[in-house]
Protein backbone atom coordinates (compact mmCIF):
# COMPACT_ATOMS: atom_id res chain seq x y z
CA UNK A 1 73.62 -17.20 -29.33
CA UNK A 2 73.87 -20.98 -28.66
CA UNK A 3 71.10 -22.54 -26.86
CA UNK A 4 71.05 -26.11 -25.31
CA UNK A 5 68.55 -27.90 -24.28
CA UNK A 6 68.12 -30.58 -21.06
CA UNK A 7 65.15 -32.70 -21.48
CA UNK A 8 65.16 -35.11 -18.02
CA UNK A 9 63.31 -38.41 -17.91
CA UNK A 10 62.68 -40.80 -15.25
CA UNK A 11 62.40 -44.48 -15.77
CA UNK A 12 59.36 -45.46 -17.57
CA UNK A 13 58.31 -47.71 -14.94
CA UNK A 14 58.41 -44.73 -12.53
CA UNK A 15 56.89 -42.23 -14.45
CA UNK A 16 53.60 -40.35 -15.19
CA UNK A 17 51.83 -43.01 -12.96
CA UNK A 18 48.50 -40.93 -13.05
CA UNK A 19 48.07 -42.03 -16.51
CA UNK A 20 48.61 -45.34 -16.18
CA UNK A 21 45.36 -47.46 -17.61
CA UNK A 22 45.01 -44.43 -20.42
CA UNK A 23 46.62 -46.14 -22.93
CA UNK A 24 44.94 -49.65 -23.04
CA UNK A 25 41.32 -48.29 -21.87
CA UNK A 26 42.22 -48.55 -18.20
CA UNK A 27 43.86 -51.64 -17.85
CA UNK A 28 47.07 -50.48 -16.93
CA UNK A 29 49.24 -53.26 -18.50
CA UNK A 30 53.17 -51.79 -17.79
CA UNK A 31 54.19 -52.47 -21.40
CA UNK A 32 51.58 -49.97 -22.99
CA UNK A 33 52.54 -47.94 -20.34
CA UNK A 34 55.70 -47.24 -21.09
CA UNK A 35 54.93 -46.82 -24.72
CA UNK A 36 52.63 -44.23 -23.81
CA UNK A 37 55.36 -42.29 -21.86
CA UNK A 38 58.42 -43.19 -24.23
CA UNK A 39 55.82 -41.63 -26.73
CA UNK A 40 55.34 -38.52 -25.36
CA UNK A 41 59.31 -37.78 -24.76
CA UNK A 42 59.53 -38.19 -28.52
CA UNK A 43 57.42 -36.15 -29.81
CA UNK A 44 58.59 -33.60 -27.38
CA UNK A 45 62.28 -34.28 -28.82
CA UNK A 46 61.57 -34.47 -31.98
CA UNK A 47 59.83 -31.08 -31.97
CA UNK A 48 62.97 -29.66 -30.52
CA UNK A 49 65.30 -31.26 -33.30
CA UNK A 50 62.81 -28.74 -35.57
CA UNK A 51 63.82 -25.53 -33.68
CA UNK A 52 65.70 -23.11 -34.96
CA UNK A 53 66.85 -21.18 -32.14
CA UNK A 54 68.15 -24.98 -30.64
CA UNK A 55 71.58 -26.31 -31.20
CA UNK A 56 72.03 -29.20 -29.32
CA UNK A 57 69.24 -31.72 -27.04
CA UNK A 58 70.64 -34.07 -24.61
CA UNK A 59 67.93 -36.08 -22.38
CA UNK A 60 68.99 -36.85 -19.11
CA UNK A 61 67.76 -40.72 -17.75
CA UNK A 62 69.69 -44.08 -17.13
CA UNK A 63 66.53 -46.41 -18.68
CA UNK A 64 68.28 -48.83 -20.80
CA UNK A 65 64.74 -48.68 -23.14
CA UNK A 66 64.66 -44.85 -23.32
CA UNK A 67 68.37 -44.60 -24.00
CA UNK A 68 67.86 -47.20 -26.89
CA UNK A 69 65.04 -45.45 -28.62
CA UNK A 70 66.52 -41.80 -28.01
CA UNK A 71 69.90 -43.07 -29.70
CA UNK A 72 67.99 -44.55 -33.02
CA UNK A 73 66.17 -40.80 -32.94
CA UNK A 74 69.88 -39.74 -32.66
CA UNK A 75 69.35 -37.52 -29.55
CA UNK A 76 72.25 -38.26 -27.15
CA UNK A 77 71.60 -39.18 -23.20
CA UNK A 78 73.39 -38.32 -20.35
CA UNK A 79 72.71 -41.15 -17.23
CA UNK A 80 71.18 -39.59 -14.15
CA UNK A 81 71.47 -41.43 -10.54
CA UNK A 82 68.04 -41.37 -9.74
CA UNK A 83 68.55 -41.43 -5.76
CA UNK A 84 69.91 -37.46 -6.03
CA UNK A 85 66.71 -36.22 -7.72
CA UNK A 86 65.93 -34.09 -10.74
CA UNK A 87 67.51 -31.21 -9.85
CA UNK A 88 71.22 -32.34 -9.36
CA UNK A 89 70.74 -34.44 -12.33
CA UNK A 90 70.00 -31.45 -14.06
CA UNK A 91 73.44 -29.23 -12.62
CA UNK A 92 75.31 -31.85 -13.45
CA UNK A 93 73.68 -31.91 -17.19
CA UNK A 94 74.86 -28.12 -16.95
CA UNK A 95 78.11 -28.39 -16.04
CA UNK A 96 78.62 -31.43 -19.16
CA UNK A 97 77.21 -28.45 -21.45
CA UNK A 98 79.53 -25.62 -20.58
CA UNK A 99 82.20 -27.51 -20.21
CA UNK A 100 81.85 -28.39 -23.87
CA UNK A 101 81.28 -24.71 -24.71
CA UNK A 102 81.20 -22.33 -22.07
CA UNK A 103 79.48 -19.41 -24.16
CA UNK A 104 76.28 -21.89 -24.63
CA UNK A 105 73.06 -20.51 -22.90
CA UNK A 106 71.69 -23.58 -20.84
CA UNK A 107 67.57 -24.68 -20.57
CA UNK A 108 65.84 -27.42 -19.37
CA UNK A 109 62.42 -28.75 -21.19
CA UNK A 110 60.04 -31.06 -20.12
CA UNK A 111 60.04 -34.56 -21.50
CA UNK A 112 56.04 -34.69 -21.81
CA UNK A 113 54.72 -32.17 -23.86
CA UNK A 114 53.25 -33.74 -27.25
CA UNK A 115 51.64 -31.17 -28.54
CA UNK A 116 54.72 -28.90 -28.69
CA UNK A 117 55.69 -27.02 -32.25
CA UNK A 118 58.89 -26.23 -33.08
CA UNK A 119 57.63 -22.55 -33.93
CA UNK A 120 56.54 -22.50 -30.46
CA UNK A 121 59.49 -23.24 -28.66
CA UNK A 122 61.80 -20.77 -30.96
CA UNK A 123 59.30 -17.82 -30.05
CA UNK A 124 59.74 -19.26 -26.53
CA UNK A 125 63.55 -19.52 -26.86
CA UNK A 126 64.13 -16.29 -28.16
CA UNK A 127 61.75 -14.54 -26.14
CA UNK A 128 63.98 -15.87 -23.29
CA UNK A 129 67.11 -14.87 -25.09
CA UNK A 130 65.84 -11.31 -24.81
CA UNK A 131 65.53 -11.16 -21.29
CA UNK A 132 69.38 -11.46 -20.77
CA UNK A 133 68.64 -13.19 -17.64
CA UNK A 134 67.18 -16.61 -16.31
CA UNK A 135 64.11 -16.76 -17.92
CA UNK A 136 60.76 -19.75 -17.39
CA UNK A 137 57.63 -20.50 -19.02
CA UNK A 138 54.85 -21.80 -16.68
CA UNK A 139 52.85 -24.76 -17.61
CA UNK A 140 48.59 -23.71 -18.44
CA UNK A 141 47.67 -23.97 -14.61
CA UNK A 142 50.79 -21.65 -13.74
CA UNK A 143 52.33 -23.72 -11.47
CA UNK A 144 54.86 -25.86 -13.05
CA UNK A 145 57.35 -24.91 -15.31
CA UNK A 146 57.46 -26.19 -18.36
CA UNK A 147 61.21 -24.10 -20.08
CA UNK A 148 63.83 -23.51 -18.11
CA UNK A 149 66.83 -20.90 -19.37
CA UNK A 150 69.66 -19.56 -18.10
CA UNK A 151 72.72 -17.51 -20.35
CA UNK A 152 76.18 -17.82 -20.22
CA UNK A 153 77.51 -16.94 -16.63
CA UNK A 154 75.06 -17.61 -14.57
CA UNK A 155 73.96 -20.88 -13.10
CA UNK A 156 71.01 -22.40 -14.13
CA UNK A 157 69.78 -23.05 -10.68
CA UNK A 158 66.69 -25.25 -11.33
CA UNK A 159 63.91 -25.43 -8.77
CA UNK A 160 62.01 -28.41 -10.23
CA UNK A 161 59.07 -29.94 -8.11
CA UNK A 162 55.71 -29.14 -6.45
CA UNK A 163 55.23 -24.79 -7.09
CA UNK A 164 58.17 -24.90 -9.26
CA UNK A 165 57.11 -21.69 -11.53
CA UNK A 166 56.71 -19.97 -8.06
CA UNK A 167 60.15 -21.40 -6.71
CA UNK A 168 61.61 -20.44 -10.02
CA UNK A 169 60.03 -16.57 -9.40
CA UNK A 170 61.21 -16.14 -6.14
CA UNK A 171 64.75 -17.24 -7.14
CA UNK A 172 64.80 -14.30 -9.72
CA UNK A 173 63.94 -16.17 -13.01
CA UNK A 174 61.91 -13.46 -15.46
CA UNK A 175 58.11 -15.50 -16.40
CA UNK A 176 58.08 -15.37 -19.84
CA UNK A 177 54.66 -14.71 -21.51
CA UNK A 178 53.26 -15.76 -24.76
CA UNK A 179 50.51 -17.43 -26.30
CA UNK A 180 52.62 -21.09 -26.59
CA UNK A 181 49.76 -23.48 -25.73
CA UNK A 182 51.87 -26.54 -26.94
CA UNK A 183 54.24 -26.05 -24.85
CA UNK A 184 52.55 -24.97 -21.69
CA UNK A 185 50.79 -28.21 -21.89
CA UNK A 186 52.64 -30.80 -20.45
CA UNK A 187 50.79 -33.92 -20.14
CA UNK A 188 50.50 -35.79 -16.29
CA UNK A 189 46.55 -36.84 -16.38
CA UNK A 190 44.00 -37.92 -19.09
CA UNK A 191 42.46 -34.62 -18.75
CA UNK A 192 45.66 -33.29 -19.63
CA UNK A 193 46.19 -35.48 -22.87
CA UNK A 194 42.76 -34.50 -23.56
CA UNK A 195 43.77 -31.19 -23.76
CA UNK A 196 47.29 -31.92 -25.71
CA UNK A 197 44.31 -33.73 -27.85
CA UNK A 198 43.02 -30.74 -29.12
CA UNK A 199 46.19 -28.98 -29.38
CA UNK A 200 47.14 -31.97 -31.61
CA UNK A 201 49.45 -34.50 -30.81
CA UNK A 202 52.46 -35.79 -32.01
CA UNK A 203 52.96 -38.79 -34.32
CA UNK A 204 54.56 -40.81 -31.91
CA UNK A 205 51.69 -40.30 -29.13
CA UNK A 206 48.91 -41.09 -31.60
CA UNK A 207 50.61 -43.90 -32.40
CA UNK A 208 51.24 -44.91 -28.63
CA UNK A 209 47.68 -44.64 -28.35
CA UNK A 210 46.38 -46.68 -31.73
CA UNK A 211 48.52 -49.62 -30.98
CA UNK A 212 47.39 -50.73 -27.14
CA UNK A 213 48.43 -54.58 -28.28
CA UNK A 214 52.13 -53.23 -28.76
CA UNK A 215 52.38 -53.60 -32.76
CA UNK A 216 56.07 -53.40 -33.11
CA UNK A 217 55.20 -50.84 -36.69
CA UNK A 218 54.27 -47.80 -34.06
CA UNK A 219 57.76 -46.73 -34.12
């Protein structure tokens, strides 16, 4: 069965703000920043180019940055309009997907999780696959939601947003379980990357994090 994958991302200037500073030993400079965040959406991607079970990634954001670096990793973007929020963004990235192939099961992952392995994500994937159904995977405090997937037929009906693994329960989605510490652990605070730390980050992170000064060989 086909699986497709949404990864949303918000403008870098907009997002993960509670990690500003953690790049550049606190200083919070914008430019490292961003590198910091662009970082950890592509290591997530380019875990998910490594999965089996995956056929197609599309990342959803209208940064003209992002959408430059996701197009040399050849990973196509759909723009958003960031005043209708994540979750229209992300039915509207459904309906582009089954309208190129309507047998496709759907899923939304998270743009920040560094220390993901593709062998992770398949289990994940096809674990979901099983369940026949709409299926998540929490994030490690069990209240985000990390994978979103929904099979041919039915909508994908994302709940994103404050108690989303608990919005995503009550609407019917099956939890999934499994030991996929990767990618349970998406990254908003330092303690977080800490933890992604010791999971073992992705190139492009470690890199983000090496090269505060913004030496143009990180990428």
């Amino acid at each position: 069965m086909h699986v497709d994958l949404l990864v949303p991302m918000k403008p870098l200037a907009k997002a993960k703000t509670r990690l500003r500073g953690v790049a550049d030993g606190g200083v919070g400079a914008p430019e490292a920043h961003a590198r910091l965040v662009l970082a950890l959406a592509r290591d997530t991607l380019a875990a998910v180019a490594a999965t089996a079970a995956v056929r197609r990634v599309v990342a959803i954001c209208s940064d003209e940055r992002v959408c430059t670096a996701l197009a040399d990793d050849g990973v196509p973007v759909i723009p958003d309009k960031p005043a209708a929020g994540l979750n229209p963004a992300l039915r509207y990235g459904e309906a582009v997907l089954r309208t190129a192939d309507p047998t496709t099961t759907v899923g939304v992952l998270q743009a920040d999780l560094p220390a993901l392995s593709p062998e992770e994500l398949d289990c994940a994937v096809r674990h979901g696959l099983a369940t026949g159904g709409r299926a998540f995977c929490t994030d490690r405090t069990g209240t985000g939601t990390t994978l979103l997937l929904t099979p041919p037929g039915q909508p994908l009906e994302p709940r994103f947003g404050v108690g989303s693994a608990m919005a995503h329960r009550a609407s019917g989605a099956r939890e999934l379980s499994g030991c996929w510490p990767g990618l349970r652990c998406d990254v908003d605070t330092a303690a977080d990357l800490a933890v992604a730390r010791g999971l073992g980050l992705g190139w492009f992170t470690r890199a983000a994090l090496r090269n505060p000064e913004g030496d143009p060989s990180w990428r």
